[in-house]
Protein backbone atom coordinates (compact mmCIF):
# COMPACT_ATOMS: atom_id res chain seq x y z
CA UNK A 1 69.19 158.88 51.35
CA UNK A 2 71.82 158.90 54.38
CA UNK A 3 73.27 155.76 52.78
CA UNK A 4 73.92 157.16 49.23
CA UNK A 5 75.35 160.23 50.53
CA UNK A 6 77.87 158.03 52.52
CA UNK A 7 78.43 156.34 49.66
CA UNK A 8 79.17 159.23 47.52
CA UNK A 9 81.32 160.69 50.59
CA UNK A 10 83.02 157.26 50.21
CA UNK A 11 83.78 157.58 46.58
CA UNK A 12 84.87 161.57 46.66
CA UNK A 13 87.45 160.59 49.79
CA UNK A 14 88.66 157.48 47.88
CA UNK A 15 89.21 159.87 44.55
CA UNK A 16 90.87 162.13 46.72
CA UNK A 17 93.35 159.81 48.30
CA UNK A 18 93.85 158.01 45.11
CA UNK A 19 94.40 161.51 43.58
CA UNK A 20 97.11 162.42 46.32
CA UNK A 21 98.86 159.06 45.90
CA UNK A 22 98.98 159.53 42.32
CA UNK A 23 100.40 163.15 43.04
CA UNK A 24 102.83 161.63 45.48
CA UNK A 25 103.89 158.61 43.20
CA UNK A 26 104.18 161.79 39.84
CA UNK A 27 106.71 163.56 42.20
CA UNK A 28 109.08 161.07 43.66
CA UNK A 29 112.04 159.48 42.21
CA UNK A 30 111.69 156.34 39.17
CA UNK A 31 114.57 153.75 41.27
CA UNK A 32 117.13 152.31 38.63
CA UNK A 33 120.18 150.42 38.24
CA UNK A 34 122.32 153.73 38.23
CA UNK A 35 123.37 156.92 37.75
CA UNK A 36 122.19 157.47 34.21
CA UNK A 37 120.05 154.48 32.32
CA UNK A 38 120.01 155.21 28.58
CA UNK A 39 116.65 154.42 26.91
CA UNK A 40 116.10 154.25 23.39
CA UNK A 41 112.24 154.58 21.79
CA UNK A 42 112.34 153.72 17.74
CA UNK A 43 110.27 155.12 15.58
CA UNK A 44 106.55 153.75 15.49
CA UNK A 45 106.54 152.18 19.35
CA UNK A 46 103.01 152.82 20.49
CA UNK A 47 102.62 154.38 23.99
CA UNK A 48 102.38 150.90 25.36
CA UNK A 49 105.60 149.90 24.27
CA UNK A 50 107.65 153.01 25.18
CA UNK A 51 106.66 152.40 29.32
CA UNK A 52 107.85 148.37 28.33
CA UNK A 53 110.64 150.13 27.21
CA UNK A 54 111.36 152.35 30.23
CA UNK A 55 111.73 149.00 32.13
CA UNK A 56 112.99 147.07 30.15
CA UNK A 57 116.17 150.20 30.48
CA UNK A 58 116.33 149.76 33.78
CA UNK A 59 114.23 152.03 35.57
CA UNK A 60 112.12 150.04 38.58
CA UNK A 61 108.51 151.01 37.85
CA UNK A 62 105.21 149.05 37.06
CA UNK A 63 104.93 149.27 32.82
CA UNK A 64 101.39 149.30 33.73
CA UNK A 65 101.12 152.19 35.82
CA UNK A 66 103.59 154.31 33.34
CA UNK A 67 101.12 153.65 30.54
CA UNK A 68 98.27 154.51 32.60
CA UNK A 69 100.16 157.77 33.06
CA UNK A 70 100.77 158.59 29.62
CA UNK A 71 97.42 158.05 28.70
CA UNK A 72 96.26 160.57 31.66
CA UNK A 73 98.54 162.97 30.86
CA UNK A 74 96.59 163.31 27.33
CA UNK A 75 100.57 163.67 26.22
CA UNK A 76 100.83 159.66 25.08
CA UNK A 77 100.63 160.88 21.70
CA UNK A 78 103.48 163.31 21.49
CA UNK A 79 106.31 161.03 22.69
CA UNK A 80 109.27 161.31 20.12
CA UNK A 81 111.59 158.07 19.30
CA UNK A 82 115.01 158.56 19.83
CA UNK A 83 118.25 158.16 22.13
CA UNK A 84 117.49 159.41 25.90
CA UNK A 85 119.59 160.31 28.78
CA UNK A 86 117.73 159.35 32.10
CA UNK A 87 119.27 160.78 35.29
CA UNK A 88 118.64 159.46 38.34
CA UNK A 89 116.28 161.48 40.86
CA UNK A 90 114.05 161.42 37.72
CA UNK A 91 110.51 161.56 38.37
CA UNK A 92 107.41 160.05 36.28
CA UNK A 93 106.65 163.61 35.56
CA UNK A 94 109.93 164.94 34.17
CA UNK A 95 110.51 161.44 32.79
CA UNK A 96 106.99 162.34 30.34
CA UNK A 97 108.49 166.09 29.72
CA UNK A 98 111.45 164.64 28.30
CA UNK A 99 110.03 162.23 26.07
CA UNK A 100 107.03 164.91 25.01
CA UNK A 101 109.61 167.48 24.06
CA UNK A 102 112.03 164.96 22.59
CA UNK A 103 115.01 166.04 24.35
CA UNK A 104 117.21 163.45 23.12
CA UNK A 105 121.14 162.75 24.61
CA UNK A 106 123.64 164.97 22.75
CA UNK A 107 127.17 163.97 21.47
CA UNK A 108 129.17 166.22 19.46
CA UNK A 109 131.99 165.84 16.56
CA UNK A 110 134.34 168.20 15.45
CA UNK A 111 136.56 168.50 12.20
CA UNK A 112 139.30 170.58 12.47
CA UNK A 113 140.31 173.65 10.29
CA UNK A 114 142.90 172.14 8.07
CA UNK A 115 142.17 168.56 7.97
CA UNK A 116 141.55 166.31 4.64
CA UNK A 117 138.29 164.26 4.26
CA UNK A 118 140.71 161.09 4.96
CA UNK A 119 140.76 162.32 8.54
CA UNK A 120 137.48 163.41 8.41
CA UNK A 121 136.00 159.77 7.62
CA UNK A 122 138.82 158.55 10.33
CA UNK A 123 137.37 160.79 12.97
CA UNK A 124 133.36 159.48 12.43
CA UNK A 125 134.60 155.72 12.19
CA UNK A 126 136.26 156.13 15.59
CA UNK A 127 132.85 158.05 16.76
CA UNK A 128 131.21 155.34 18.42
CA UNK A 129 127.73 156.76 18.90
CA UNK A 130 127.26 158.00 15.31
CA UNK A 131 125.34 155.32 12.77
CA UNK A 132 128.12 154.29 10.57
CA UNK A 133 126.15 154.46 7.30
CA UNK A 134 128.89 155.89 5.35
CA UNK A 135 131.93 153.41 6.07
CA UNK A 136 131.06 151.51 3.13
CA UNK A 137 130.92 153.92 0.78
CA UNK A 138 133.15 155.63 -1.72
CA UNK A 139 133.88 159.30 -1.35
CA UNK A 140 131.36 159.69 -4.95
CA UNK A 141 129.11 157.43 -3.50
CA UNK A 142 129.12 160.21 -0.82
CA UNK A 143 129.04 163.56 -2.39
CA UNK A 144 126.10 161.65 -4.45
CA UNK A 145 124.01 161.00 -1.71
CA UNK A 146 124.58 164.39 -0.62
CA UNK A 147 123.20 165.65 -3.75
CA UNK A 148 126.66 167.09 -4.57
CA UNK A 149 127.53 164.13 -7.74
CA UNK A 150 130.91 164.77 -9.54
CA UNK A 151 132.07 166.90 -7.02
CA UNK A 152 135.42 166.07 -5.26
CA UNK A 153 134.65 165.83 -1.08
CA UNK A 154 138.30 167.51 -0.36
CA UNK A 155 137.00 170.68 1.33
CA UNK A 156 134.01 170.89 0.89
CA UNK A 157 132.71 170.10 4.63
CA UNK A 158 133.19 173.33 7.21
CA UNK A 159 135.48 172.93 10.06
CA UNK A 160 132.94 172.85 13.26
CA UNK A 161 131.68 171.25 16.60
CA UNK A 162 128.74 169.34 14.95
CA UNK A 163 125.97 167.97 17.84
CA UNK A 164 123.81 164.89 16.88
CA UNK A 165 121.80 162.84 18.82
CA UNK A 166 123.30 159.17 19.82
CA UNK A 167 122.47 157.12 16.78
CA UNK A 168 121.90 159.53 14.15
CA UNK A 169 123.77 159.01 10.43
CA UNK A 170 126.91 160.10 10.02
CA UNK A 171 125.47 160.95 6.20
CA UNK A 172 122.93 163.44 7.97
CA UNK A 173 126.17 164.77 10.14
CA UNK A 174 127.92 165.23 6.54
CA UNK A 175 125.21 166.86 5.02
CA UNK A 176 124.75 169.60 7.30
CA UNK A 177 128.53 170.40 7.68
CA UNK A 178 128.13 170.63 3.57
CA UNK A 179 125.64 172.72 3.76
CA UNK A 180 127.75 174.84 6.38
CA UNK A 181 130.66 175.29 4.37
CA UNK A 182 127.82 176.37 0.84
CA UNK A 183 126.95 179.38 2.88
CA UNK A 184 130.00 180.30 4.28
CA UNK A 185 131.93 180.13 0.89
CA UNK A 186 128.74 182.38 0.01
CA UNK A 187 128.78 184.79 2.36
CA UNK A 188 132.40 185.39 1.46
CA UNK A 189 132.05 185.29 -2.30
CA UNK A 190 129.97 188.46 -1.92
CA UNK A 191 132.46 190.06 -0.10
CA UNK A 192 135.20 189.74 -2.39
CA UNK A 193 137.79 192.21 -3.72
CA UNK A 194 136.68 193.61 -6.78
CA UNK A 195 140.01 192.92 -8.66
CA UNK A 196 140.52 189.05 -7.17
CA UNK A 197 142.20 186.90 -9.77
CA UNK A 198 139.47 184.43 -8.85
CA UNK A 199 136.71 183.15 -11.47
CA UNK A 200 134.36 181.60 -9.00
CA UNK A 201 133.70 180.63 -5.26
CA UNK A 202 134.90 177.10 -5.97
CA UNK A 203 138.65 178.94 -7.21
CA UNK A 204 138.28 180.81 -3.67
CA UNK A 205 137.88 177.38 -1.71
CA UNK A 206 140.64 176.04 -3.52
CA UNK A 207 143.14 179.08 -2.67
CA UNK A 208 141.53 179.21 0.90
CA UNK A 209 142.50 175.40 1.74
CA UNK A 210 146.10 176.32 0.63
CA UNK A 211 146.27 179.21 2.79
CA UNK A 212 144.79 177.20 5.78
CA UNK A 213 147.57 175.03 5.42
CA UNK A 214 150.68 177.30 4.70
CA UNK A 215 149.54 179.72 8.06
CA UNK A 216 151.50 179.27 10.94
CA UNK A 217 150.41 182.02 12.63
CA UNK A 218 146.72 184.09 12.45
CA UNK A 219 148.26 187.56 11.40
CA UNK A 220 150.39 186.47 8.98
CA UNK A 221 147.35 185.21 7.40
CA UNK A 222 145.85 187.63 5.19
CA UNK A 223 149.47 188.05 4.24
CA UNK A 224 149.97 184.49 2.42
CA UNK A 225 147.12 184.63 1.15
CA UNK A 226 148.37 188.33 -0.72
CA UNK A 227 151.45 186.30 -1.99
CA UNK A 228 149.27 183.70 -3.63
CA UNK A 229 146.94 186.14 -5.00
CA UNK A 230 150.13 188.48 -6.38
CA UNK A 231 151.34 185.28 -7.90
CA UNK A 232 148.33 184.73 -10.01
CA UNK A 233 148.14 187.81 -11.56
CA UNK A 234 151.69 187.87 -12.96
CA UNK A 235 151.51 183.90 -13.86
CA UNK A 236 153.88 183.00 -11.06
CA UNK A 237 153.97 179.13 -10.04
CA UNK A 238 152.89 178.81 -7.15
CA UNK A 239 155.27 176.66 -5.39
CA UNK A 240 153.41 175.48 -2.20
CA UNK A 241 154.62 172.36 -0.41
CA UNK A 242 151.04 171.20 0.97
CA UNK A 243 150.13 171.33 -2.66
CA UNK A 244 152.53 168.72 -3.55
CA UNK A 245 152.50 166.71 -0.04
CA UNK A 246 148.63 166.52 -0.62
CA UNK A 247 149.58 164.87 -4.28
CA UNK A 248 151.37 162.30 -2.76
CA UNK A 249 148.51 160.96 -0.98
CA UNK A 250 149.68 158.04 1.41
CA UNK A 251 153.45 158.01 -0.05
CA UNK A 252 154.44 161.38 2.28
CA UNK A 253 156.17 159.93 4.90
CA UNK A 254 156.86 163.06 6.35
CA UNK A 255 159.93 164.01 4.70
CA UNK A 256 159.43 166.20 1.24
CA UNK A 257 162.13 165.52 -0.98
CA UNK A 258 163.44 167.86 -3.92
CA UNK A 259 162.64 164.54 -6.08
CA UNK A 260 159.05 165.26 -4.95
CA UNK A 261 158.87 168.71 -6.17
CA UNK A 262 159.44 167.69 -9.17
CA UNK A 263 157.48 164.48 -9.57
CA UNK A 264 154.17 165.55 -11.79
CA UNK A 265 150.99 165.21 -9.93
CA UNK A 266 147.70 167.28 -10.69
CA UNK A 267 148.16 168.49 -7.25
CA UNK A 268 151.82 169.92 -7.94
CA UNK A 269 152.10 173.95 -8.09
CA UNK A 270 155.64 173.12 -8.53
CA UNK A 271 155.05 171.69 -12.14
CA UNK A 272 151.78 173.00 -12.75
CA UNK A 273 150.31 176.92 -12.91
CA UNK A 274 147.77 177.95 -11.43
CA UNK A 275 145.21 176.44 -8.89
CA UNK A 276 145.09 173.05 -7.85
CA UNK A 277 142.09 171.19 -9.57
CA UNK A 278 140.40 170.48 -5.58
CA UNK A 279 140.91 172.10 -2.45
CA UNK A 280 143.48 170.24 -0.09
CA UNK A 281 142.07 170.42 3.26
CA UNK A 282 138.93 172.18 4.76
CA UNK A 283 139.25 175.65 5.62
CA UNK A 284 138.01 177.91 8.53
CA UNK A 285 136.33 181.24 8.14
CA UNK A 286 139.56 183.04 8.24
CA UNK A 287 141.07 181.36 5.49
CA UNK A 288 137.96 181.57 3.32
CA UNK A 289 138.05 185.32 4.13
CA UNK A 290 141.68 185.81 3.16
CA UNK A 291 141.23 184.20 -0.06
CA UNK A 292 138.81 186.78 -1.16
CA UNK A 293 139.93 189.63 0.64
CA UNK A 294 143.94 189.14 1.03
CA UNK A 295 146.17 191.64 2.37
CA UNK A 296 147.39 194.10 -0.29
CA UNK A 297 151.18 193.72 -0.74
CA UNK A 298 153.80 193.59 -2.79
CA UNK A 299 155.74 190.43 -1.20
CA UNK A 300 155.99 187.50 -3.95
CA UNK A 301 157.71 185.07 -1.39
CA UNK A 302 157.51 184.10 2.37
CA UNK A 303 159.44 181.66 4.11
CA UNK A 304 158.99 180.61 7.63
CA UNK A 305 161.41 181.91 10.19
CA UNK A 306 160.43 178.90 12.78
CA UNK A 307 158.58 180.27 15.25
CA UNK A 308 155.40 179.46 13.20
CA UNK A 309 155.36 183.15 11.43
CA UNK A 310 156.69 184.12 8.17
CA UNK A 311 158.69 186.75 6.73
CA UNK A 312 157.65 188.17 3.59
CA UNK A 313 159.75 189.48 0.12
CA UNK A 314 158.87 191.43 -2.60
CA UNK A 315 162.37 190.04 -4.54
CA UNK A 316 163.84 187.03 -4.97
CA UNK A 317 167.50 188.05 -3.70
CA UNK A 318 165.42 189.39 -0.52
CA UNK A 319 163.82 185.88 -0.13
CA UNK A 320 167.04 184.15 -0.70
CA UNK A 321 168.66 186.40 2.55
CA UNK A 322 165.52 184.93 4.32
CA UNK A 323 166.15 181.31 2.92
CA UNK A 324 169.97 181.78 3.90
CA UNK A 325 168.98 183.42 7.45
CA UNK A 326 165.93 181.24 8.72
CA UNK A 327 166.52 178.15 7.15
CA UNK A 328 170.19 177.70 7.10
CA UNK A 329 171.15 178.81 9.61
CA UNK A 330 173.39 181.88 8.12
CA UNK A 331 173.65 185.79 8.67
């Protein structure tokens, strides 16, 4: 009888030191090659394969024991795949927490208010952490896969900071900035001015890309946005230069010349009434606000005095004293 409870004294101090080394080993520090190893877990890899993984990244620790811990842990099952971020002073422990919770490494894109979907597509090919699974395709191709077919890409993406885990599609990135811009434009419809000369959101996205581009200045805003609007009730042309500059595609080289004012495109307000058949550049919230609730005015012409603002006329001998005064030069 002594002997067996020796024995079992034996066994409960050897589960208790193995216990305490185990809690030791949990707490300290995985060694790796550096200050961050970057470990990526694909979809499907059983819990087995995700420790290979860990050390095959870089981190210093027995495979063996990491599975053992996973298993343990009774969390082996909820490891996520994706791109991770491992610190170093990482411990087993935390290492597990991350994976459980998926806490993948973030990187973040951002189209700006006012750009075209050319720079758009330039800004995610240059994105070297984003899956490139839109560089081969064609801008229908595109706004098919996004469930959007027939329907031009030019503005149809809001201007944000988009985060994305390292790896994920740039057509997933897309979609969700799509999505963005389908409520915002929403949200504004709703709050339009009763008497808008505007037959649909799409007309208001159209007008608010045009304002986006002709503001200079946030107050002066709602302001353009009251010329354009003034126009289109009395059948006024237009006449907006990003209009025409975005008709010309790759042939602006910077310079708009009366010759392309009056060179037909669809994109001409110049030659054409009316709206534009697209938008011409991706709009902010402001814009898209403007365009459905512009400042009320009587102005019919603006012309930029070159400090980025505008001054505003009601008459065109008014606007040609602000022609004559801000852009040449006279009295």
């Amino acid at each position: 009888m002594r002997r067996l409870l020796q024995g079992l004294l034996c066994l409960i101090l050897l589960a208790v030191m193995a216990a305490g080394v185990a809690a030791w080993w949990l707490g300290q520090p995985l060694p790796m090659n550096g200050q961050t190893t970057e470990l990526e877990i694909e979809p499907g890899t059983t819990p087995r394969g995700v420790a290979r993984e860990v050390v095959k990244s870089g981190i210093q620790t027995d495979a063996r024991l990491l599975y053992a811990w996973f298993r343990l842990s009774g969390q082996d099952r909820k490891i996520k795949a994706g791109n991770y971020e491992i610190p170093a002073g990482t411990t087993p422990y935390e290492l597990l927490q991350k994976l459980a919770r998926g806490e993948e490494s973030l990187r973040a894109i951002t189209f700006v208010e006012g750009w075209t979907f050319r720079q758009m597509r330039a800004a995610m090919a240059k994105d070297e952490f984003l899956k490139q699974d839109t560089a081969a395709l064609s801008e229908a191709d595109i706004m098919t896969a996004l469930g959007k077919p027939g329907v031009a890409a030019e503005g149809r993406f809001f201007p944000d900071t988009y985060t994305y885990a390292k790896g994920s599609s740039g057509l997933a990135v897309l979609k969700r900035a799509a999505h963005a811009m389908d409520r915002r434009l929403d949200q504004v419809w709703a709050l339009r001015t009763a008497d808008l000369p505007l037959k649909s959101p799409d007309e208001a996205l159209i007008l608010a890309s045009i304002v986006e581009k002709e503001t200079g200045t946030a107050a002066d805003r709602g302001q353009i946005a009251g010329v354009f609007v003034n126009r289109l009730r009395v059948g006024m042309l237009l006449q907006t230069d990003p209009t025409v500059i975005y008709g010309m595609g790759e042939k602006f080289d910077g310079n708009l010349r009366r010759n392309d004012l009056r060179t037909d495109t669809p994109w001409n307000t110049y030659t054409r009434p009316g709206l534009p058949p697209t938008p011409i550049a991706m709009p902010g919230k402001a814009a898209l606000m403007a365009a459905v609730q512009p400042a009320a005015t009587k102005a019919l012409y603006f012309v930029a005095r070159g400090d980025g603002s505008s001054h505003f006329s009601a008459t065109l001998d008014e606007h040609n004293r602000a022609v004559n005064r801000y852009q040449r030069g006279g009295n």
